[in-house]
N, C-alpha and C. Protein backbone atom coordinates (compact mmCIF):
# COMPACT_ATOMS: atom_id res chain seq x y z
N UNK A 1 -1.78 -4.82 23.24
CA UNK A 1 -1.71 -4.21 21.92
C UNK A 1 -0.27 -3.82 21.64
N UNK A 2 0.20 -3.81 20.26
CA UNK A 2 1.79 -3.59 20.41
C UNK A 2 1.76 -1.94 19.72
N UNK A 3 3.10 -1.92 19.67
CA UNK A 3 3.09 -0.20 19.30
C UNK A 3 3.23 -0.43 17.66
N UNK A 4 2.32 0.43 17.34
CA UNK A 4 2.30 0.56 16.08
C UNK A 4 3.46 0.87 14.84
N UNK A 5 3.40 0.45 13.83
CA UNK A 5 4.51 0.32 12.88
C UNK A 5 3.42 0.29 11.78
N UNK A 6 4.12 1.94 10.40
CA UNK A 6 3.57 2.05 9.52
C UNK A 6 4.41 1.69 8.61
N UNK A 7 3.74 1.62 7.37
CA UNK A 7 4.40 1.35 5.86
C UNK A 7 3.36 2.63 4.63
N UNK A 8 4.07 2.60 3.95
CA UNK A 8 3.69 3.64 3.29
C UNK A 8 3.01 2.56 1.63
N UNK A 9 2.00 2.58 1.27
CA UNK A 9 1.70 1.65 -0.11
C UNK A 9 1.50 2.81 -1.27
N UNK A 10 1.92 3.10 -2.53
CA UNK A 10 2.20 3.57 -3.31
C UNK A 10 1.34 2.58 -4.50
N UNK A 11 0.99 3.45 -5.49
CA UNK A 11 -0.11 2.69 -6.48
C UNK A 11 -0.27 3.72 -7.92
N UNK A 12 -0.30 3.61 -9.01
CA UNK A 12 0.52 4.31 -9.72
C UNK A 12 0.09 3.46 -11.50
N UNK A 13 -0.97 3.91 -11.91
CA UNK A 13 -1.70 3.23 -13.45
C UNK A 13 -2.11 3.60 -14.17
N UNK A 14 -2.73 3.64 -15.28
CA UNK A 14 -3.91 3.87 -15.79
C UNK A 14 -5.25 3.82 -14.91
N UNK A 15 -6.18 4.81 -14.87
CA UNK A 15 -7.04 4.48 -13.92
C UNK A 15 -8.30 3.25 -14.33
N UNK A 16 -9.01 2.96 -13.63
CA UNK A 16 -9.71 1.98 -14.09
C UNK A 16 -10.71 1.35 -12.96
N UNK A 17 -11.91 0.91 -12.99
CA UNK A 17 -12.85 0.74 -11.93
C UNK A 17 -12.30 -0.09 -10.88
N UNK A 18 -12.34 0.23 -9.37
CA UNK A 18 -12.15 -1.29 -8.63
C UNK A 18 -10.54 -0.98 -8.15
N UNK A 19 -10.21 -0.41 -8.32
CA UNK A 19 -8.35 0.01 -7.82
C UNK A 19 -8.61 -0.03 -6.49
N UNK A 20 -9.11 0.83 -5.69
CA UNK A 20 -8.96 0.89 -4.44
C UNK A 20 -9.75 -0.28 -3.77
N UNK A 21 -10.88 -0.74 -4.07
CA UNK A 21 -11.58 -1.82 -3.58
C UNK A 21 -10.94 -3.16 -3.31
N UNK A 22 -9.51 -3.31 -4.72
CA UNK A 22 -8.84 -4.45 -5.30
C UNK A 22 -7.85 -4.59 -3.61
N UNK A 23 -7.17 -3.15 -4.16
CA UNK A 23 -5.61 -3.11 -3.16
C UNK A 23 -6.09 -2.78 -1.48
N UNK A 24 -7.28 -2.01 -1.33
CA UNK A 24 -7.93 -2.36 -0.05
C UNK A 24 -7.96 -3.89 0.67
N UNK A 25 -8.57 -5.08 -0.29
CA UNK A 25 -8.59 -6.33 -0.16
C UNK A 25 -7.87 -7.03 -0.18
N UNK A 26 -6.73 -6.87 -0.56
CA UNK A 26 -5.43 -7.19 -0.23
C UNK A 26 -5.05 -7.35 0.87
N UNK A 27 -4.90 -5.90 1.38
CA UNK A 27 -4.33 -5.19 2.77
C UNK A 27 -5.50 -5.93 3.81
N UNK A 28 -6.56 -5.72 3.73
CA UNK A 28 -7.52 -6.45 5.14
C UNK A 28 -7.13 -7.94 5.01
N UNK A 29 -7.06 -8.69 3.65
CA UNK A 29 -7.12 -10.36 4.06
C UNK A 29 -5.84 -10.72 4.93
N UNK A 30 -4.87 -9.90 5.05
CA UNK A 30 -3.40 -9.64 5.43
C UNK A 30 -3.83 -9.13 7.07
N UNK A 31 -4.65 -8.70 7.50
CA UNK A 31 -4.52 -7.92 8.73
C UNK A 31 -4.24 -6.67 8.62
N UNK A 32 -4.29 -5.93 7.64
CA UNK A 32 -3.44 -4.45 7.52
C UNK A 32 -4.36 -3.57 7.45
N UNK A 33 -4.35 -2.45 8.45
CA UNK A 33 -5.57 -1.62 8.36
C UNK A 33 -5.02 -0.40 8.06
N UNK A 34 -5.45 0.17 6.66
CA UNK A 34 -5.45 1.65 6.24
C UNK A 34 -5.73 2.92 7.63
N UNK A 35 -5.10 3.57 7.26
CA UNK A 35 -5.21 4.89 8.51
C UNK A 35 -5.23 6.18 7.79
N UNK A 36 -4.86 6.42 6.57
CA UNK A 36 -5.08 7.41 5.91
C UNK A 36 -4.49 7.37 4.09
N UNK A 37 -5.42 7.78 3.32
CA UNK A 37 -5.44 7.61 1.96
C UNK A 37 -5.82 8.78 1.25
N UNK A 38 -4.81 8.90 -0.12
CA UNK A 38 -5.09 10.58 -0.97
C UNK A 38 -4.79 9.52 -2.64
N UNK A 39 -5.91 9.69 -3.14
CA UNK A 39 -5.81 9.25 -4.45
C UNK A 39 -6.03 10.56 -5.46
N UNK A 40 -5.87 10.65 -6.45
CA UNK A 40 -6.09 11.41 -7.46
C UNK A 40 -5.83 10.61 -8.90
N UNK A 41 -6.46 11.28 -9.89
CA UNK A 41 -6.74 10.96 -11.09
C UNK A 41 -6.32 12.09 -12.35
N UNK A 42 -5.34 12.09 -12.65
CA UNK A 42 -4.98 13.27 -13.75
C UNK A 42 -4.76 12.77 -15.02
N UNK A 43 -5.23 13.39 -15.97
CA UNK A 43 -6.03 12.61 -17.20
C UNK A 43 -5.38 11.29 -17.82
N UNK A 44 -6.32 10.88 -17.02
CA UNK A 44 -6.81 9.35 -17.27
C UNK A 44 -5.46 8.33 -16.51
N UNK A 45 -4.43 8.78 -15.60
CA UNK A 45 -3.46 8.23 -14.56
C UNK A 45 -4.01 8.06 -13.38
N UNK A 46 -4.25 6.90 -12.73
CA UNK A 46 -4.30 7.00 -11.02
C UNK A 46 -3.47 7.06 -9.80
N UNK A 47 -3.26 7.59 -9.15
CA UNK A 47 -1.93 7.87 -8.33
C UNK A 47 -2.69 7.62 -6.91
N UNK A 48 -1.94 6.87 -6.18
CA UNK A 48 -2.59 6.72 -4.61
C UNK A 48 -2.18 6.53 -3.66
N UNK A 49 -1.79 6.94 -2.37
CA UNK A 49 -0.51 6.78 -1.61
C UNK A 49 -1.35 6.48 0.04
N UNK A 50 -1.04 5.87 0.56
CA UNK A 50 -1.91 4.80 1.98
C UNK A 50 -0.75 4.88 2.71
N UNK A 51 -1.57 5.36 3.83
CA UNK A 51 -0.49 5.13 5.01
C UNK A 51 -1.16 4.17 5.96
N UNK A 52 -0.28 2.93 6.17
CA UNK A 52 -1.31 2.02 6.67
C UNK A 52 -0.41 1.60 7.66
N UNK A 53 -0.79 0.64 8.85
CA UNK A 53 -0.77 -0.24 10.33
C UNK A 53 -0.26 -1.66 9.49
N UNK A 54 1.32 -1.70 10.21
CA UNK A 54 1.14 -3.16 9.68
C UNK A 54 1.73 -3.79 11.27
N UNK A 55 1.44 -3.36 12.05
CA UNK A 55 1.65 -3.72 13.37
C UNK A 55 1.05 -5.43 13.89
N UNK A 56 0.16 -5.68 13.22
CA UNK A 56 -0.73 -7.05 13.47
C UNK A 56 -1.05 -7.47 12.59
N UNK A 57 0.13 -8.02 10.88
CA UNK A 57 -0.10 -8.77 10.24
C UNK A 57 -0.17 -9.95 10.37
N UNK A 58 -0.98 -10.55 9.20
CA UNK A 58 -1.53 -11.91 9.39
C UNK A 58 -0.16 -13.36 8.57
N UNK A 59 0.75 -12.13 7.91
CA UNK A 59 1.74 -12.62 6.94
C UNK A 59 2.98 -12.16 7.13
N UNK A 60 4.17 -12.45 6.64
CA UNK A 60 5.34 -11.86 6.69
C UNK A 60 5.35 -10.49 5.67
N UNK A 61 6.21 -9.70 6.20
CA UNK A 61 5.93 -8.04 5.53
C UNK A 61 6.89 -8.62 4.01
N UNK A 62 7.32 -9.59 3.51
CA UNK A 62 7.34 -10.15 2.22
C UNK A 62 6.69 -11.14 1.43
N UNK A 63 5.74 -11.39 2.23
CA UNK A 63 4.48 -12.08 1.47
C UNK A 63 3.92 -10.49 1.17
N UNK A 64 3.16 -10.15 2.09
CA UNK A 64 2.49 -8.58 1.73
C UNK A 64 2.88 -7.80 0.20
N UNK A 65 4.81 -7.48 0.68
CA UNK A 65 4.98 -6.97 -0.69
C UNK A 65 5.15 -7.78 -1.82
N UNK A 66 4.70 -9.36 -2.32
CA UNK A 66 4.93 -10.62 -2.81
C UNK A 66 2.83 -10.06 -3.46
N UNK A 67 1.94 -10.34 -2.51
CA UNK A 67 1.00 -10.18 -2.61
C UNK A 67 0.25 -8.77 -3.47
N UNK A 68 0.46 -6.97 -2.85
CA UNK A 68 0.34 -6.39 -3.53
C UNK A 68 1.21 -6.22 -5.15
N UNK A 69 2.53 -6.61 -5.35
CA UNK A 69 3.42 -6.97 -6.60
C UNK A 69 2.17 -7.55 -7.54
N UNK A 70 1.96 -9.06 -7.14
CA UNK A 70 0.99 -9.62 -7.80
C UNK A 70 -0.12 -9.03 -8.63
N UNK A 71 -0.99 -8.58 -7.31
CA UNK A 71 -1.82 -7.51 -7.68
C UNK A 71 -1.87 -6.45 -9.06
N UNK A 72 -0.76 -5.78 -8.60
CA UNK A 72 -0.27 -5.04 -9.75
C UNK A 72 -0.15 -5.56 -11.00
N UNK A 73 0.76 -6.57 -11.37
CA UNK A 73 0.67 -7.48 -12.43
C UNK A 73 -0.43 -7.44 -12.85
N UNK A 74 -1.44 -8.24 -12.44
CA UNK A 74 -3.31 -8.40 -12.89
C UNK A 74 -3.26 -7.16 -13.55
N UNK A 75 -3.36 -6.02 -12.59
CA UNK A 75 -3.69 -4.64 -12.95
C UNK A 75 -3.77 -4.05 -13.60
N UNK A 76 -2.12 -4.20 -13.93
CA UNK A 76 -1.43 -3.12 -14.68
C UNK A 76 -0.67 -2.01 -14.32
N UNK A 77 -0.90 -2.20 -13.12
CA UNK A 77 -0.50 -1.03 -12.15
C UNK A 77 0.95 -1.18 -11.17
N UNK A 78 1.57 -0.23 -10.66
CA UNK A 78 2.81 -0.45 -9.65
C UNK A 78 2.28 0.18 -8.36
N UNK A 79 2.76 -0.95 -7.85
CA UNK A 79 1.89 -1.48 -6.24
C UNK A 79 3.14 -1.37 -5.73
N UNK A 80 3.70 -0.48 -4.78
CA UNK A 80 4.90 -0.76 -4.36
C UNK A 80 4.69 -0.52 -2.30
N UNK A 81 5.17 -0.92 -1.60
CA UNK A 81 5.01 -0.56 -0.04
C UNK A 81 6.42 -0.63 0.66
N UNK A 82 6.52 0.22 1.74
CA UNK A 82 7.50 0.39 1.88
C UNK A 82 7.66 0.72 3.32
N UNK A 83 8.20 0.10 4.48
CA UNK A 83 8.09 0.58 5.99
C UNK A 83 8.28 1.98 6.36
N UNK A 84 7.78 2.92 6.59
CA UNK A 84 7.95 4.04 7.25
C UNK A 84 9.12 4.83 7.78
N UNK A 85 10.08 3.50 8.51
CA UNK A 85 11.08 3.93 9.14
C UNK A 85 12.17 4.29 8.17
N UNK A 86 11.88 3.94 6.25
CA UNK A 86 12.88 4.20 5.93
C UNK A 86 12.86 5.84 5.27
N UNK A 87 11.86 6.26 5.08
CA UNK A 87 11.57 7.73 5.04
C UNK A 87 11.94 8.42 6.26
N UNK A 88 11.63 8.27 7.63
CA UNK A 88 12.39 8.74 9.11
C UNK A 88 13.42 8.92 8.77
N UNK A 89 14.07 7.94 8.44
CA UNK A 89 15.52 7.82 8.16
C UNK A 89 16.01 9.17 7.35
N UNK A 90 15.53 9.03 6.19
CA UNK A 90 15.78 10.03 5.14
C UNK A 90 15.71 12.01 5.61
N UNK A 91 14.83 12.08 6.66
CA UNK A 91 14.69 13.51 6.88
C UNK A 91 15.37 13.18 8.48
N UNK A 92 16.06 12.18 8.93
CA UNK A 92 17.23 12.58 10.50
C UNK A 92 18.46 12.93 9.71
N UNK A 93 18.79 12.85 8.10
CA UNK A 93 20.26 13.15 7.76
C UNK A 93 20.52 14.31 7.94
């Protein structure tokens, strides 16, 4: 098993049925398994932030962000992901 490596996925719309089900399905056809998720809904915006395993993808981590982008498009929504290590980064300055 290798050592794990997170990315952070960010999600950000109008709310609307099927958001999490959509960008969930994304992330599994990819190999990417969610580890912890906080969505909220403030009138009538969806906001959703995933901290997910991309340790044993099935794709390059730019297909992934190529793939959720897409997503978004359909949507309507901004699908954005982002490796972990660059937030680390941000609180060692």
């Amino acid at each position: 098993m290798s050592v794990q490596s997170k990315a952070v996925v960010s999600v950000l719309g109008f709310d609307r049925k099927g958001i999490i089900a959509k960008v969930s399905a994304v992330l599994y056809e990819r190999g990417i398994n969610i580890l912890d998720i906080s969505q909220t809904i403030l009138d009538g915006y969806f906001n959703m932030v995933m901290i997910v395993d991309i340790s044993e993808p099935t794709c390059s981590f730019a297909e992934l962000q190529d793939g959720l982008k897409q997503l978004g498009a359909d949507l309507g929504l901004q699908i954005r992901i982002q490796k972990s290590e660059i937030f680390e980064a941000m609180h060692q300055i």
